[in-house]
N, C-alpha and C. Protein backbone atom coordinates (compact mmCIF):
# COMPACT_ATOMS: atom_id res chain seq x y z
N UNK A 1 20.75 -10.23 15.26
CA UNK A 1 21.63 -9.33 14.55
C UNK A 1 21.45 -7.91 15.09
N UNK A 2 22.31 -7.04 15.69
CA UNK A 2 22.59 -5.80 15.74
C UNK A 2 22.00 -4.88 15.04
N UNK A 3 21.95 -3.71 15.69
CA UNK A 3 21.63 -2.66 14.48
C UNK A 3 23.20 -1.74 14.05
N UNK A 4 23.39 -1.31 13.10
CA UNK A 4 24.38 -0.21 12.90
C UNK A 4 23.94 1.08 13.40
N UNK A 5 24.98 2.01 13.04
CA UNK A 5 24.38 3.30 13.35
C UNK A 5 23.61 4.09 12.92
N UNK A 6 23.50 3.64 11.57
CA UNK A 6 22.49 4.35 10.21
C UNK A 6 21.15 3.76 10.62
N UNK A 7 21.18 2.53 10.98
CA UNK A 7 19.56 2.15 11.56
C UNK A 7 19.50 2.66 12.47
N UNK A 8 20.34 2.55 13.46
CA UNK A 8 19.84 3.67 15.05
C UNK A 8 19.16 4.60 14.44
N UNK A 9 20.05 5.73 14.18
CA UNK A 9 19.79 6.68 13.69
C UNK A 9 18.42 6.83 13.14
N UNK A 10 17.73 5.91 12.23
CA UNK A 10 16.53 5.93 11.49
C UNK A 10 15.35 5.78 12.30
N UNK A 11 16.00 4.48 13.33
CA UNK A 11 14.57 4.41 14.14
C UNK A 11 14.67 5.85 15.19
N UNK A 12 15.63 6.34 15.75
CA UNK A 12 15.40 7.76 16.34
C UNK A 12 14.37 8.19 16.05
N UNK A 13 14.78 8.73 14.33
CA UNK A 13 14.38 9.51 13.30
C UNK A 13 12.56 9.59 13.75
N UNK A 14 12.08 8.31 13.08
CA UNK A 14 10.93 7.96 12.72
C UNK A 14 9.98 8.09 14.64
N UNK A 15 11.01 7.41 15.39
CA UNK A 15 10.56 7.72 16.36
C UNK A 15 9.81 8.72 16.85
N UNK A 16 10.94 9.66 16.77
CA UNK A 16 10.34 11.41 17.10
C UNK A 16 9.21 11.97 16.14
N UNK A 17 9.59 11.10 14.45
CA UNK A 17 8.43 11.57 14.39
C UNK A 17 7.27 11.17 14.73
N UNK A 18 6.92 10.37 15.03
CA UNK A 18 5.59 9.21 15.38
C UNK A 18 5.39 10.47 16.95
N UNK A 19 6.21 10.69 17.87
CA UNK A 19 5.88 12.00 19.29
C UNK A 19 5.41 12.55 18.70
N UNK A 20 5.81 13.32 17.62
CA UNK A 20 5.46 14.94 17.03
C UNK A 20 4.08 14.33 16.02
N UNK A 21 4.23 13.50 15.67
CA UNK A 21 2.74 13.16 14.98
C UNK A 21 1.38 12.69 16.08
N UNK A 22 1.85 12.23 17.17
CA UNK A 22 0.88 12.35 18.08
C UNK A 22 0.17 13.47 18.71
N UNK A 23 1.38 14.55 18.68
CA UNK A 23 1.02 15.70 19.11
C UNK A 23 -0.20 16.30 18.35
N UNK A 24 0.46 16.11 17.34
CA UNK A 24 -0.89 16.74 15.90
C UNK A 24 -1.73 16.38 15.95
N UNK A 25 -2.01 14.71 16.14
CA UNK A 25 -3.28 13.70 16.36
C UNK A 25 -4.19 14.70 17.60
N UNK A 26 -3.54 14.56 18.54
CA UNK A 26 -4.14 15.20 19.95
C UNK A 26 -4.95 16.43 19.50
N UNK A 27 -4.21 17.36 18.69
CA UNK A 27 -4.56 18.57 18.54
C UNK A 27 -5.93 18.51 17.32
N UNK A 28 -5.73 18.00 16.29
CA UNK A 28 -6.63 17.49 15.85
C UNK A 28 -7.75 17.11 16.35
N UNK A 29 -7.30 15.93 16.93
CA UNK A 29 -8.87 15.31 17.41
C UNK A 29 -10.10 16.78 18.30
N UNK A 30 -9.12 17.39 18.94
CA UNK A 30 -9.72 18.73 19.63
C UNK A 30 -10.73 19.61 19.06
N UNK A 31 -10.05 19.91 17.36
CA UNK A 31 -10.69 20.73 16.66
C UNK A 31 -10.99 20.07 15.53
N UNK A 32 -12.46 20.24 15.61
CA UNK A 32 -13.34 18.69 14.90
C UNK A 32 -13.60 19.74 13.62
N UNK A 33 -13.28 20.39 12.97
CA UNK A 33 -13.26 21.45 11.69
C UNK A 33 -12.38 20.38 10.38
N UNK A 34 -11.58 19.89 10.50
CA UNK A 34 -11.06 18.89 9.47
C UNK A 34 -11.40 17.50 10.07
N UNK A 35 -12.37 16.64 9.75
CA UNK A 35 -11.71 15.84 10.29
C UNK A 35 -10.99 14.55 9.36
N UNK A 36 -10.70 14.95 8.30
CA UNK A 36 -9.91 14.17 7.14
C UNK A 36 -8.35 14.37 7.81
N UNK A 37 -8.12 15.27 8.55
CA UNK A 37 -6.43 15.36 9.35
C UNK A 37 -6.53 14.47 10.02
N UNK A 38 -7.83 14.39 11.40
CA UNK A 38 -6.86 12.92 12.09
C UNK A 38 -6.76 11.67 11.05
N UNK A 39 -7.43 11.61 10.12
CA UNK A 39 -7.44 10.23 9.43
C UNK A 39 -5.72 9.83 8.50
N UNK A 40 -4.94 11.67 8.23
CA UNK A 40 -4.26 11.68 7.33
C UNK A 40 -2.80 11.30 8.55
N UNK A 41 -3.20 12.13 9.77
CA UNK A 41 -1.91 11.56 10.69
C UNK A 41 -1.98 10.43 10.69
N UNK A 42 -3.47 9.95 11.21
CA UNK A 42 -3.26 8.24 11.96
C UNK A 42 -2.56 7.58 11.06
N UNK A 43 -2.83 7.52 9.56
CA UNK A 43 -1.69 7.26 8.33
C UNK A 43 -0.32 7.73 8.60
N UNK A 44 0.13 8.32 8.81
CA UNK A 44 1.33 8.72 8.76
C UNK A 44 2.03 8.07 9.76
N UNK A 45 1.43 8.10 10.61
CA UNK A 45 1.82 6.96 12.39
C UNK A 45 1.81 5.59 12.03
N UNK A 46 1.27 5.04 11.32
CA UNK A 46 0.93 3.87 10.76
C UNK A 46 2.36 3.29 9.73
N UNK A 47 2.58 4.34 8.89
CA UNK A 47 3.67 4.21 8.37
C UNK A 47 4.74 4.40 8.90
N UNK A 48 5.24 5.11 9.78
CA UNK A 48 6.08 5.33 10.43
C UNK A 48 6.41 4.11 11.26
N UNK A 49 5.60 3.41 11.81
CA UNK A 49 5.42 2.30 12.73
C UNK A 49 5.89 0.63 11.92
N UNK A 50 5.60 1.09 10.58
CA UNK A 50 5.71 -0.01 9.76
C UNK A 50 7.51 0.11 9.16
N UNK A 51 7.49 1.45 9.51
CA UNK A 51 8.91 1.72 8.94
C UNK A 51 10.12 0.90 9.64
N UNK A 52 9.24 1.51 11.14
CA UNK A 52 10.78 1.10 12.52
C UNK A 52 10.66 -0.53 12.59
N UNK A 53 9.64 -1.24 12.47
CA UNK A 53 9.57 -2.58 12.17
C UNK A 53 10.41 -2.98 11.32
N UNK A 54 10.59 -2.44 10.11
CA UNK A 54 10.97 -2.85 8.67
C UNK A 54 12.66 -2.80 8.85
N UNK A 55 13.44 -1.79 9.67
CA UNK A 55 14.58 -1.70 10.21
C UNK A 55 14.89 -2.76 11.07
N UNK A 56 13.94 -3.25 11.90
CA UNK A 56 14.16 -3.72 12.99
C UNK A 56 14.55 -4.77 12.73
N UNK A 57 13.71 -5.73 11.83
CA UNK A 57 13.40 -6.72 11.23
C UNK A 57 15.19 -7.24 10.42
N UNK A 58 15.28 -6.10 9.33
CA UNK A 58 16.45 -6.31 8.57
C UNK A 58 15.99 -6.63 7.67
């Protein structure tokens, strides 16, 4: 089954964010002063990942 455009669109979405949440990860991991942030991105990547599945899927 196809995707529509509203799913395109979503996995884009989630896509870019999962880049831009890596970015943070990276930056994070650098500056070891929080380290409850990388734990709160790697969550967020996690979900995000579960998201574009969940589209994918149908």
């Amino acid at each position: 089954m196809g995707l529509n455009k509203k799913q395109k669109k979503q996995l884009d979405v989630e896509r870019k964010k999962i880049l831009k949440l890596q970015q943070q990860l990276t930056g994070a991991k650098q500056q070891t002063d929080e380290p409850e942030e990388v734990t709160r991105i790697e969550g967020e990547i996690a979900a995000c990942q579960e998201r574009i599945e969940k589209i994918q899927q149908g």
